[in-house]
Protein backbone atom coordinates (compact mmCIF):
# COMPACT_ATOMS: atom_id res chain seq x y z
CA UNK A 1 111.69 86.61 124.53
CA UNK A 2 111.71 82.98 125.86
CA UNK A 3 113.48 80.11 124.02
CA UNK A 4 111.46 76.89 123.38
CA UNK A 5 112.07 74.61 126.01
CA UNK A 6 111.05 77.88 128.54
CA UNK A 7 108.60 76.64 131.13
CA UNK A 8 107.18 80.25 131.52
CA UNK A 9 105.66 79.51 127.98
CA UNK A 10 101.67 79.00 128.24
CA UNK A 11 100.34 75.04 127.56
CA UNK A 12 99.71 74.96 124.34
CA UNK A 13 96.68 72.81 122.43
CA UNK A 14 97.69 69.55 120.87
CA UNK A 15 98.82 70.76 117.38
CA UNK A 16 96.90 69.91 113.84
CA UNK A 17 100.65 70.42 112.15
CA UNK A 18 104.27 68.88 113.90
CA UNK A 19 107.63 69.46 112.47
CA UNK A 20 110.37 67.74 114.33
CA UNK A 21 113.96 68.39 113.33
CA UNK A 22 113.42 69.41 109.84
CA UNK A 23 116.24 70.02 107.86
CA UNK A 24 116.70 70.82 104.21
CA UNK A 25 120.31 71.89 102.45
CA UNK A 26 120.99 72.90 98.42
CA UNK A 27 124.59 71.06 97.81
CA UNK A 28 126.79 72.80 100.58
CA UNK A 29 124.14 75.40 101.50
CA UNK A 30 121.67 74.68 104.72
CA UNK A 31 118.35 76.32 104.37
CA UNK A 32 116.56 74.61 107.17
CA UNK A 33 118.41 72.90 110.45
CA UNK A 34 116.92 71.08 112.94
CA UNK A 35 113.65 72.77 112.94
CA UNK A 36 110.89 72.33 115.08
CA UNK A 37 107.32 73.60 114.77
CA UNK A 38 104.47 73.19 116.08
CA UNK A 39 100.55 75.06 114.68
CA UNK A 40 97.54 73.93 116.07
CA UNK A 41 94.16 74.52 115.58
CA UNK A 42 92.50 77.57 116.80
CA UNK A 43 95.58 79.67 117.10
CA UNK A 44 96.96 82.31 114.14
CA UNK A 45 101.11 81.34 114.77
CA UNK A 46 103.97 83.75 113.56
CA UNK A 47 107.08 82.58 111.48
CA UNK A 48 109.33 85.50 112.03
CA UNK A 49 113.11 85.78 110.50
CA UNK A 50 115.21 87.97 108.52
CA UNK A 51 115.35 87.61 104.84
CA UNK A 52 117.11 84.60 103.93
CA UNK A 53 116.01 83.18 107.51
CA UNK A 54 114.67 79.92 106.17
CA UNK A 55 110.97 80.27 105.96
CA UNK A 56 110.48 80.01 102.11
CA UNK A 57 111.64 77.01 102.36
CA UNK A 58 110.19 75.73 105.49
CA UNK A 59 106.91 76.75 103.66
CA UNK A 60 107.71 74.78 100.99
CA UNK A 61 108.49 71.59 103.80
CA UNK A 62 105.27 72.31 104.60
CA UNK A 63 103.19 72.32 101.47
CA UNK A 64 105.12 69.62 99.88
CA UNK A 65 107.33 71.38 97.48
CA UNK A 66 109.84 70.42 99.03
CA UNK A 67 110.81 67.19 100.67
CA UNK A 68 113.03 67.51 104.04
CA UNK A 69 116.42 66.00 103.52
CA UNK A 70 115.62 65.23 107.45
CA UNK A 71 113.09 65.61 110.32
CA UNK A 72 109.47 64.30 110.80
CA UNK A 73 106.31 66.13 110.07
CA UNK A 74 103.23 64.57 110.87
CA UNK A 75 99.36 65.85 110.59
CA UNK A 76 96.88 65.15 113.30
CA UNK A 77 99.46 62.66 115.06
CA UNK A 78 99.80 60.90 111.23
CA UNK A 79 102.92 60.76 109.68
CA UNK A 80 103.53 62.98 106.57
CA UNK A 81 105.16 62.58 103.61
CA UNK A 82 104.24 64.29 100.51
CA UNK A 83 104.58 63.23 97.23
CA UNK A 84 103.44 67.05 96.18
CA UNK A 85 101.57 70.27 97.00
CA UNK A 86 98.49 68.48 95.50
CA UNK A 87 98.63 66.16 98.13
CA UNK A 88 99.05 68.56 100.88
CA UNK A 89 96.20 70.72 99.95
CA UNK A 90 94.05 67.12 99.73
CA UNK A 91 95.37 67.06 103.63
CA UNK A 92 94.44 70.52 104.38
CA UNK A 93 97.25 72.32 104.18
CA UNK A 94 96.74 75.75 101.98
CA UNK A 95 98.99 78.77 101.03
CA UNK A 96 98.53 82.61 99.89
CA UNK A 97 101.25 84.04 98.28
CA UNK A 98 102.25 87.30 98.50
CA UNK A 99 102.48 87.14 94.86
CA UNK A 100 99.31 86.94 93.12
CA UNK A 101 98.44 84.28 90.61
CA UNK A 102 95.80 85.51 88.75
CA UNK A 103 95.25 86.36 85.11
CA UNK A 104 94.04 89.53 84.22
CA UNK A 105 91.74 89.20 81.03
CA UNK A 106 89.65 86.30 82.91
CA UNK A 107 86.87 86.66 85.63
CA UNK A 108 86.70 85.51 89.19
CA UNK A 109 85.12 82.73 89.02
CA UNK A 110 87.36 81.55 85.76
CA UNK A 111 90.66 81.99 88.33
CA UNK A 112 89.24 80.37 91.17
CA UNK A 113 88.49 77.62 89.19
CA UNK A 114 91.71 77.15 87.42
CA UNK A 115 93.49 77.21 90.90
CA UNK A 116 90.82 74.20 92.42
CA UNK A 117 91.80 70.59 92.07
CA UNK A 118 88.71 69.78 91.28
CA UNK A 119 86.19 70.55 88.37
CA UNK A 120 83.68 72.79 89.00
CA UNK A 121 80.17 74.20 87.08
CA UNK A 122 80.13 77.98 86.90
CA UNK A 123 76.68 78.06 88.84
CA UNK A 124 78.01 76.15 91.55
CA UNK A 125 80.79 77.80 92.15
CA UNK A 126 79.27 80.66 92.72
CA UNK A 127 77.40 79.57 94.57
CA UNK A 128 80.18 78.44 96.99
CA UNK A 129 81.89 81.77 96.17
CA UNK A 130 78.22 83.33 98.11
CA UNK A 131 78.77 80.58 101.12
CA UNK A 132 82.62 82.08 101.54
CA UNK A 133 81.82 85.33 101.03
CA UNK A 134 78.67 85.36 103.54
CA UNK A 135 80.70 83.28 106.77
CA UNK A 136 83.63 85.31 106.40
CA UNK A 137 83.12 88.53 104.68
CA UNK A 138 84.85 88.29 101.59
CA UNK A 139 81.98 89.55 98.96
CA UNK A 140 83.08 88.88 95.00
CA UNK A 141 81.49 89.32 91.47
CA UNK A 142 82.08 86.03 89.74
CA UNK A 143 81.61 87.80 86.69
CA UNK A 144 84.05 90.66 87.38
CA UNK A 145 87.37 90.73 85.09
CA UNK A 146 90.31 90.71 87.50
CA UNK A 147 91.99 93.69 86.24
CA UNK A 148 88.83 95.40 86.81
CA UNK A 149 89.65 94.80 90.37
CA UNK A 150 91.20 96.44 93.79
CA UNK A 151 94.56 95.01 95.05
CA UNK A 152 92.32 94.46 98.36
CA UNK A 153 89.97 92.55 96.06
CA UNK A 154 92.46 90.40 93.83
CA UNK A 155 93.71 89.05 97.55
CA UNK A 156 90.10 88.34 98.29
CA UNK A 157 90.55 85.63 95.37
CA UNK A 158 93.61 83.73 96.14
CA UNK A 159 92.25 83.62 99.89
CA UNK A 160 88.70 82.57 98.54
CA UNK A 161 90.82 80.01 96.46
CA UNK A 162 92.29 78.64 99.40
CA UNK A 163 89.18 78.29 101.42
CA UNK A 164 87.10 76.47 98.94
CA UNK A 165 89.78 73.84 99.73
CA UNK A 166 88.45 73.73 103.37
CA UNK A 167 91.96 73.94 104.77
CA UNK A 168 93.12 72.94 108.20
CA UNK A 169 96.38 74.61 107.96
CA UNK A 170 96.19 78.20 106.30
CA UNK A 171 100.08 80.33 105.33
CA UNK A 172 99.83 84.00 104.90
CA UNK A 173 102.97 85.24 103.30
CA UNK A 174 103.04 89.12 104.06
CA UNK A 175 99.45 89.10 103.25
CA UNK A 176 99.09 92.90 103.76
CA UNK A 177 101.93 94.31 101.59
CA UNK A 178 99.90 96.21 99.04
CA UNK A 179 97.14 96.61 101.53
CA UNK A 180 95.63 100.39 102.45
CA UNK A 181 95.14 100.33 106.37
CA UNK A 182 91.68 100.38 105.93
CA UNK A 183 92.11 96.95 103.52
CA UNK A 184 94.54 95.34 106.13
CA UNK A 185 92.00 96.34 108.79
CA UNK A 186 89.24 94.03 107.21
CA UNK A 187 91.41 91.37 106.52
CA UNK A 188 92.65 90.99 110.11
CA UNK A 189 88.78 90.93 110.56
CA UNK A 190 88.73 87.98 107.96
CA UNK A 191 91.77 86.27 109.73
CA UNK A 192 89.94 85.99 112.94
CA UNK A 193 86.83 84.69 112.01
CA UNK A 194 89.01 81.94 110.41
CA UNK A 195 90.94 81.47 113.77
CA UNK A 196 87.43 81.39 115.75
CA UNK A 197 86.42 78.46 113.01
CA UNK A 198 89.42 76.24 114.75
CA UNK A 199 91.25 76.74 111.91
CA UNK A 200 95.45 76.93 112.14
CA UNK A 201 97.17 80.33 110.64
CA UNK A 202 100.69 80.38 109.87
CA UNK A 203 101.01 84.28 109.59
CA UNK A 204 104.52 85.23 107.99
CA UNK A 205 104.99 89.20 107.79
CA UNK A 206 108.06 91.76 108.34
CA UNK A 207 105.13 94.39 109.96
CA UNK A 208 105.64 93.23 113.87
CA UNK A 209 103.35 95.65 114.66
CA UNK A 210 100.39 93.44 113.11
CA UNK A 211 102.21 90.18 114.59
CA UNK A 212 101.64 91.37 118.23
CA UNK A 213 97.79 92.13 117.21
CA UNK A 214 97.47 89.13 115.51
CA UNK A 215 99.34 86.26 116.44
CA UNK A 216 99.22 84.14 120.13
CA UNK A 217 102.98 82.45 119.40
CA UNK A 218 105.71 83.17 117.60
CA UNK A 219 108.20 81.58 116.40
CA UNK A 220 111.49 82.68 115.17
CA UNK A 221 114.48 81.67 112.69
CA UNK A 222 117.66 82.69 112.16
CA UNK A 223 120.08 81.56 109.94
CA UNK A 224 117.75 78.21 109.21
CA UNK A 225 117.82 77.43 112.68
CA UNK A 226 114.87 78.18 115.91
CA UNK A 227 116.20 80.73 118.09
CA UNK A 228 113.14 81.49 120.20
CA UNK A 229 109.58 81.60 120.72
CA UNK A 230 107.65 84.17 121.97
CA UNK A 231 104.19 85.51 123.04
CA UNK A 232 104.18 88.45 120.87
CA UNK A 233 101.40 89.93 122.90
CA UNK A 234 103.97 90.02 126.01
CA UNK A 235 107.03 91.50 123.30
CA UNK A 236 107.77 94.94 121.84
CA UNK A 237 108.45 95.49 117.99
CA UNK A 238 112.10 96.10 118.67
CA UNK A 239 112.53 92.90 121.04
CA UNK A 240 111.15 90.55 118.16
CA UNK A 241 113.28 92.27 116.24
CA UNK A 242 116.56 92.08 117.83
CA UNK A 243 115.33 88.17 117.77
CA UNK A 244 115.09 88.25 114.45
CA UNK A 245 118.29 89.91 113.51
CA UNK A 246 120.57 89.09 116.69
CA UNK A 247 121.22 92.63 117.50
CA UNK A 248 119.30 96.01 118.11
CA UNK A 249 117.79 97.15 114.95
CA UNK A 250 118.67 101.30 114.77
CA UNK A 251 116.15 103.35 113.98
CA UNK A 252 117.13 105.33 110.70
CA UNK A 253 117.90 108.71 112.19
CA UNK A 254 116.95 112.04 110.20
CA UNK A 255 120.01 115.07 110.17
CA UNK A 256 119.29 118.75 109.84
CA UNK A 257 120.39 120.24 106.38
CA UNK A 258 119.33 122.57 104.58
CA UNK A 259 116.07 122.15 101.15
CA UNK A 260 117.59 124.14 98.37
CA UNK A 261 116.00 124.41 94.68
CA UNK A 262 114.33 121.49 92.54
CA UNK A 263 115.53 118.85 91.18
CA UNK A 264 113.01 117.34 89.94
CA UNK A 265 109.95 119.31 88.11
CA UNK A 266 107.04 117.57 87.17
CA UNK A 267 104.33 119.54 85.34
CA UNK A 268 101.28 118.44 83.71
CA UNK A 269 102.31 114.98 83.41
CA UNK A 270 99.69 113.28 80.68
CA UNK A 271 100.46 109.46 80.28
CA UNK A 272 98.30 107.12 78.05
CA UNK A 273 99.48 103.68 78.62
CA UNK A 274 101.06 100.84 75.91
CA UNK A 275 99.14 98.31 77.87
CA UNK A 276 95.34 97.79 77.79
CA UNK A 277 95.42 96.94 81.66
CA UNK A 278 97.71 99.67 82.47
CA UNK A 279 96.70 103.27 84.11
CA UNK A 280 96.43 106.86 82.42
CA UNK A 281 98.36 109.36 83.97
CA UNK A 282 96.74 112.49 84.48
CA UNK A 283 97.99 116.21 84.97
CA UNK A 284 100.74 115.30 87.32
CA UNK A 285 102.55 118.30 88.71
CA UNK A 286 104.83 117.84 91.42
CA UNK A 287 108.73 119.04 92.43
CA UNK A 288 111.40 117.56 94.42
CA UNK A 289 114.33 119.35 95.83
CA UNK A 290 117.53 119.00 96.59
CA UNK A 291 118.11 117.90 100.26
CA UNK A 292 114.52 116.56 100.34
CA UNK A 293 113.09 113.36 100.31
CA UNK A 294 109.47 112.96 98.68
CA UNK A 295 106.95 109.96 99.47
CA UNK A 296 104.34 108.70 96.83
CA UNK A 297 102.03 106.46 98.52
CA UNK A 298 99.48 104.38 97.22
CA UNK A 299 97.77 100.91 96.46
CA UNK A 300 100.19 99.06 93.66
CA UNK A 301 97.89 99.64 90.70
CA UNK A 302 97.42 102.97 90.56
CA UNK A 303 99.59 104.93 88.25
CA UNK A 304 103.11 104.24 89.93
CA UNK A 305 104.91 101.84 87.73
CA UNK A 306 103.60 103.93 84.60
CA UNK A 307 104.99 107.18 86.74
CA UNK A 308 108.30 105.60 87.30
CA UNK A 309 108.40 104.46 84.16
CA UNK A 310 108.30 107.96 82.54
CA UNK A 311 110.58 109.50 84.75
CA UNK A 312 112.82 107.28 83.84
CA UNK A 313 112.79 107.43 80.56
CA UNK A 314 111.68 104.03 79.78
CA UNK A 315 108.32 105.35 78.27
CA UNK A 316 108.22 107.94 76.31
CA UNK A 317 106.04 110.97 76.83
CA UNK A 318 104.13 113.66 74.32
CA UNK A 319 105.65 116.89 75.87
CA UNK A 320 109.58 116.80 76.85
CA UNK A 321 109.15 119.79 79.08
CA UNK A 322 106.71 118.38 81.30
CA UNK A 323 109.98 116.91 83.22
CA UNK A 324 112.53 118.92 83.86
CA UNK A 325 115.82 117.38 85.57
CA UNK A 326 118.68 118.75 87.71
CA UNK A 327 117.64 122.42 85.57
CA UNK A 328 117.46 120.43 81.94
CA UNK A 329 114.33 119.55 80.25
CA UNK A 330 114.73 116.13 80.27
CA UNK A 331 110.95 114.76 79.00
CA UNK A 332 112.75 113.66 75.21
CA UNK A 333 115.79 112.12 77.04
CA UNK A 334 117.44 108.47 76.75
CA UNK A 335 117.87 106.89 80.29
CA UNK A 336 121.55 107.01 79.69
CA UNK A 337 121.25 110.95 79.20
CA UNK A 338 119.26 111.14 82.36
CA UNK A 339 121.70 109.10 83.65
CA UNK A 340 124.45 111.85 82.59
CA UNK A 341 122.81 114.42 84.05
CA UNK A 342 122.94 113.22 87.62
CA UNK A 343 120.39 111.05 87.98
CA UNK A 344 119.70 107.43 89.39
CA UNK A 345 116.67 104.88 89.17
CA UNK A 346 115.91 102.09 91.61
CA UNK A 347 112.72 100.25 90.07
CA UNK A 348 110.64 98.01 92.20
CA UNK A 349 111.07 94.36 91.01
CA UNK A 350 115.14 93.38 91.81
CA UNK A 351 115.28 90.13 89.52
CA UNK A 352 114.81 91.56 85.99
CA UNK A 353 114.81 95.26 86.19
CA UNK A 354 117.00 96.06 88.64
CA UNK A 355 119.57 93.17 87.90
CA UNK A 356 119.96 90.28 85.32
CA UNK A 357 119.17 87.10 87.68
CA UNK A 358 122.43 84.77 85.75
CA UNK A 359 124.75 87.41 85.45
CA UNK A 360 127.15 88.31 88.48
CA UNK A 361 127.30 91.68 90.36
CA UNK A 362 130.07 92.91 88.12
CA UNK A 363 128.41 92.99 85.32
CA UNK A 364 124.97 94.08 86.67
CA UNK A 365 126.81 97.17 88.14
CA UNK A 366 128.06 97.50 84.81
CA UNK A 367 124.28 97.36 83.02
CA UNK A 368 123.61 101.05 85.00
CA UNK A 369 126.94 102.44 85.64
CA UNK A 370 128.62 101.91 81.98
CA UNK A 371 127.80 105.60 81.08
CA UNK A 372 129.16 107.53 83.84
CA UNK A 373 131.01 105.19 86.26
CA UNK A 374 134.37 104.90 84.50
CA UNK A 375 133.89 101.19 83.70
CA UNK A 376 134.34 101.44 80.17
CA UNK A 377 137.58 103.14 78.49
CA UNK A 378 138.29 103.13 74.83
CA UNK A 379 135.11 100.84 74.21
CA UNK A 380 136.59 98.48 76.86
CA UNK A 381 134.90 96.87 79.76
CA UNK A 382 137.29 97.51 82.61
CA UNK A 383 136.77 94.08 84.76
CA UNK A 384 138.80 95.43 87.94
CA UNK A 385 136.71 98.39 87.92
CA UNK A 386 133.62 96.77 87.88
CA UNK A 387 134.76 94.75 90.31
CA UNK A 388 136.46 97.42 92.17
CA UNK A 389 132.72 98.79 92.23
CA UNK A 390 131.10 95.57 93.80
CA UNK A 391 133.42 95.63 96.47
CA UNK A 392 132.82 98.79 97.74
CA UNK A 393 129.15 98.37 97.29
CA UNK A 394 129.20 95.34 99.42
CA UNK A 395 131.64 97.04 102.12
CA UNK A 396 129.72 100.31 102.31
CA UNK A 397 126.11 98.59 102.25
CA UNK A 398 126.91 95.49 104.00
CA UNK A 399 126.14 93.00 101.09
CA UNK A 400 126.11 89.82 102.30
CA UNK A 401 126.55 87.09 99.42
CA UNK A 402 128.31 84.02 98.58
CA UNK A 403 131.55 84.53 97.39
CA UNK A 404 133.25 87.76 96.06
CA UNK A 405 131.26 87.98 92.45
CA UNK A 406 128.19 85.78 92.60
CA UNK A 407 125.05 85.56 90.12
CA UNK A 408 122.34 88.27 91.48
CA UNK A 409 119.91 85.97 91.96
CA UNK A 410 122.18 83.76 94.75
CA UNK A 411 121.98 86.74 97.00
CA UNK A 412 119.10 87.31 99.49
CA UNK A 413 116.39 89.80 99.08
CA UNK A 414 117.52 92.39 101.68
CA UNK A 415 120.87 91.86 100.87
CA UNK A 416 120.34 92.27 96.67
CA UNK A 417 118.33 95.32 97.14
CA UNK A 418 121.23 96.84 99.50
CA UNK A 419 123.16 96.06 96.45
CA UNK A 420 121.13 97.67 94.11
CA UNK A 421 121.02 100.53 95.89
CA UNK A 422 124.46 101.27 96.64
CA UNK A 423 125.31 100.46 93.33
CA UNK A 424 123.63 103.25 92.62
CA UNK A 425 124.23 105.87 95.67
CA UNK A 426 127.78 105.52 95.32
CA UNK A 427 127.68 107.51 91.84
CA UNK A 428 126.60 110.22 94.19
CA UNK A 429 123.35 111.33 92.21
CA UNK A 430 122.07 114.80 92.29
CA UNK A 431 118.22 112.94 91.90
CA UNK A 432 117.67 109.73 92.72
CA UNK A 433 114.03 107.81 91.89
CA UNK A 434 113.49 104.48 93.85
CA UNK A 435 110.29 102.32 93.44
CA UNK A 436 109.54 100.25 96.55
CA UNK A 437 112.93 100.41 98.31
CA UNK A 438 112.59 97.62 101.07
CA UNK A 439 109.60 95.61 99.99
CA UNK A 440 109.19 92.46 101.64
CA UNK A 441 112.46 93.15 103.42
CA UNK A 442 113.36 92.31 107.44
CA UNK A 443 113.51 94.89 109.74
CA UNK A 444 117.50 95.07 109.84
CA UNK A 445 117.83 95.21 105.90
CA UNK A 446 114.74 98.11 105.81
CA UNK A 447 116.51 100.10 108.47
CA UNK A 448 119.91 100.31 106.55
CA UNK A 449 117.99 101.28 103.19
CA UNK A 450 116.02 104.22 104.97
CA UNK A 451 119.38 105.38 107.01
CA UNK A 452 121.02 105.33 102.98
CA UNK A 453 118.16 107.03 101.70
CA UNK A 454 118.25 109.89 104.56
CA UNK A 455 121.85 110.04 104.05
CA UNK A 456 121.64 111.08 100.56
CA UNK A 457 119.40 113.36 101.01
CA UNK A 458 121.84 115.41 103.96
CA UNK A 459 124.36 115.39 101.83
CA UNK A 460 122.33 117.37 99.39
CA UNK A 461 120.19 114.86 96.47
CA UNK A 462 117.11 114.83 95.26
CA UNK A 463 115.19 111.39 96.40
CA UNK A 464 111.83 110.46 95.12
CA UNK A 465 110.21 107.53 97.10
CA UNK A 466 107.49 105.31 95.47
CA UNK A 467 106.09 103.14 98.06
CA UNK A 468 103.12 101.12 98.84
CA UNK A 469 104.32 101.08 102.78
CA UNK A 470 102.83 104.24 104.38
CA UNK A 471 104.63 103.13 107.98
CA UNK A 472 108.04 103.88 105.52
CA UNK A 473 107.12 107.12 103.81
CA UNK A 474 106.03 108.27 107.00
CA UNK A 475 109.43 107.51 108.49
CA UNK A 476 111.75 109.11 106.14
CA UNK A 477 109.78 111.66 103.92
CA UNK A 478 109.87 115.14 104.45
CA UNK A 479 106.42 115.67 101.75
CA UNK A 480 104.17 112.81 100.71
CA UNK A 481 101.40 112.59 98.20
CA UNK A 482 99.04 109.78 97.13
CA UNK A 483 98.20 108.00 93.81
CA UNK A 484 94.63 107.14 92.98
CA UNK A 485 93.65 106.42 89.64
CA UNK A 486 96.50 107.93 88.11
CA UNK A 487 96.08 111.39 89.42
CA UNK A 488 98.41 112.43 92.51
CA UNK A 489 96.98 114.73 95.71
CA UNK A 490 99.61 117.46 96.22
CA UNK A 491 102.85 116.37 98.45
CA UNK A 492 102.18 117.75 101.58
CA UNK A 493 104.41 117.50 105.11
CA UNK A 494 103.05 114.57 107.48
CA UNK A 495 102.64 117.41 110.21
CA UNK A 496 99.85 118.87 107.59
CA UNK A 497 98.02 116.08 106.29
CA UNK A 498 98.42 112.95 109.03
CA UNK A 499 98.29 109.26 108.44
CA UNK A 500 94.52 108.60 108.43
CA UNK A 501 93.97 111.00 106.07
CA UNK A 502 96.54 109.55 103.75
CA UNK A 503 95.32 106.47 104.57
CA UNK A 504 91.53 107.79 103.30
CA UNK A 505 93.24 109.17 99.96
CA UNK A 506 94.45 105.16 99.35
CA UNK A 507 91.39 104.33 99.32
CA UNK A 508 89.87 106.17 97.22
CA UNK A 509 88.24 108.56 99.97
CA UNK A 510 88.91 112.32 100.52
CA UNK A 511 89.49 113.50 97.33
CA UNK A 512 87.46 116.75 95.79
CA UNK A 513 84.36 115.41 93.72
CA UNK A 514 85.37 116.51 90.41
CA UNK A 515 89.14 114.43 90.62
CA UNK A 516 87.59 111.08 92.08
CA UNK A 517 84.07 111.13 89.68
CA UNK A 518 87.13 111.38 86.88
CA UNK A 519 89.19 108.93 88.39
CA UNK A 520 86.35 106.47 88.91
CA UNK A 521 86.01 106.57 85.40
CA UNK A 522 89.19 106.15 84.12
């Protein structure tokens, strides 16, 4: 690791995009200090930093959400000063979320149009659509629905949607989060035939492992300021990471103990879904025990949400004793029943499910631990209790937030999902069911989630893992099996089955005939 002003660095090409001494602060909060960037044409450049690092909102500097409070930027030596993200995509500046934009019950070609600032015939756009597709391998059927479509695919649009723009200055926000390897593999392909084009990428990911394939420089934030630049070619994974954090990131260690009797019994598992778009579940049989930790992998898409849904107990199910909890058949159960039995659910999106964004920790602790956390006495909400609870959340689980009871939504990503969690490990559940535990989290804040999750499983629970990260499953799972289609392969140990293979099963690959002709057609 170098810091800016290090002469070692390499001479770097005049740059398309300069930021000098941006700064942007919400009332007595700083977001962005002082910050200086340079991206220039030709090069894909990382923008590395913990969660609640700054770079949303640097992005948003950059695009012209946002205006600095401070600073310079200037474009091609110009001057720039935005009066909105229109006008920054009329200079050349594009962005791909890592949240897709896309409507479901239209075509391609219908949501590319609605995302261009300019009007468009059908027939020429796809036309143009062809043009994209043939220079940088990224085919589409403008006539396709979109929820018709891959995850790998429904990316293909918002990037297509950025490059009929003809952008300068492309930003990749963890572009490969719901990506199979095999996916990721042809978008890196996609990213540098862009780069050969002379085109800038800012590339913003948490997976450092596809920073030091992708990107020449680096540059990293902490706390809204620079702290360092880098060749991430020249680093390791765990050097940008201790950038990234200030300290060495542990590796989340596994303990011996001992895998007793299920928890968790899955059998036969039918599922028809409320919503038209949503995926049948089909003869899912599957057990978790106690002491053990099992991994469901697969593309977001395929079955999960509706899976995590049934289990717990949000959606009902024909046949109560095809789930059987902690030795009670538990199919025809309320959530607050499961909840009585010894059981805990972490779903996947933090804002909404998990927590009420408005309301403050106390009383989001209280939404899940009302029935069997002793928050409630004679019909009474018991304030210090709840509070009580917060605080040793935040203690045990190093929350990080501002002040001692703040609204959800005022706490970081990492640092609300470490919440969330703890909220919910401190009941000390026999099972516990958690849907993408550190999604779009930094490498410090994923760490302490995985160490959590291994240490409730030593100390004798259940723990289901749904995750679209196979790098994490790997890591902590003792068993992992894959979603496709809404059927699930059999949870097998990583020693038996190996990471291409899973990877294969992702995509669609490696399944018996009979199971992916009927999952094809689902």
């Amino acid at each position: 690791m170098v810091s800016l002003s290090d002469p070692a660095l390499p001479t770097r090409p005049v740059p398309l995009f300069r930021g000098r001494r941006l700064s942007k602060r919400f009332g007595g909060f700083t977001a962005n200090e002082e910050i200086d960037l340079d991206v220039a044409g030709g090069e894909i450049h990382a923008l590395l930093g913990e969660n609640g690092a700054g770079k949303s909102t640097l992005v948003k500097l950059i695009t012209g959400l946002l205006q600095p409070d401070e600073g310079e930027m200037t474009w091609r030596g110009a001057r720039l000063i935005f009066s909105g993200p229109a006008e920054a995509r009329a200079r050349g500046i594009a962005a791909v979320s890592q949240h897709f934009a896309l409507f479901d019950n239209l075509t391609v070609a219908e949501n590319v149009a609605l995302g261009l600032d300019r009007r468009v015939s059908v027939g020429k756009l796809a036309a143009e659509l062809g043009q994209i597709a043939q220079r940088y391998g990224l085919p589409l059927d403008p006539k396709r629905e979109v929820w018709r479509l891959s995850v790998g695919e429904r990316q293909r649009i918002e990037i297509v949607r950025a490059l009929l723009q003809d952008p300068q200055l492309l930003i990749l926000d963890e572009p490969t989060a719901v990506l199979t390897p095999a996916e990721a593999d042809r978008l890196f392909d996609v990213l540098e035939r862009l780069k050969a084009d002379g085109r800038a990428l800012l590339y913003i990911s948490h997976k450092l492992d596809e920073v030091k394939r992708l990107a020449g420089t680096a540059t990293i934030l902490r706390g809204g300021r620079v702290v360092g630049r880098c060749d991430p070619r020249q680093e390791s994974a765990a050097s940008m990471a201790r950038m990234m954090v200030g300290s060495d990131v542990a590796t989340p260690k596994q303990a011996r103990h001992p895998i007793g009797d299920p928890s968790l019994r899955v059998s036969d598992l039918t599922l028809r879904p409320d919503d038209p778009h949503g995926v049948a579940l089909r003869d899912l049989c599957f057990d978790v025990r106690s002491g053990e930790i099992v991994g469901i992998a697969g593309v977001a898409g395929n079955g999960q949400d509706e899976l995590f849904s049934a289990l717990s107990g949000e959606t009902p199910i024909e046949r109560a004793d095809a789930i059987t909890m902690v030795g009670e058949v538990a199919g025809g159960l309320s959530i607050n029943q499961r909840r009585r039995l010894g059981v805990a659910f972490v779903p996947e999106q933090r804002l909404g499910h998990a927590t009420v964004p408005t309301m403050p920790l106390s009383a989001n602790a209280l939404l899940t631990g009302h029935a069997t956390g002793g928050l409630v006495r004679f019909g009474l909400i018991d304030r210090r209790a709840t509070q009580a609870l917060v605080d040793r959340v935040s203690e045990a689980f190093d929350v990080r937030k501002p002040g001692r009871d703040p609204e959800a939504a005022r706490l970081s990503g990492g640092n609300l999902q470490k919440f969330i969690l703890g909220r919910e490990i401190l009941r000390q559940p026999k099972l516990l069911i958690v849907d993408q535990p550190s999604w779009g989290l930094d490498a410090g804040a994923a760490s302490a989630i995985r160490q959590a999750l291994l240490d409730l499983a030593a100390r004798g629970a259940a723990v289901l893992v749904i995750s679209q990260d196979l790098d994490e499953l790997i890591e902590i799972a003792d068993r992992i099996g894959v979603m496709f289609h809404g059927r699930l392969s059999p949870p097998r140990a990583i020693s038996e089955i190996g990471r291409d293979q899973l990877g294969l099963l992702m995509g669609g690959s490696g399944w018996p005939r009979t199971e992916a002709r009927d999952a094809a057609g689902a």
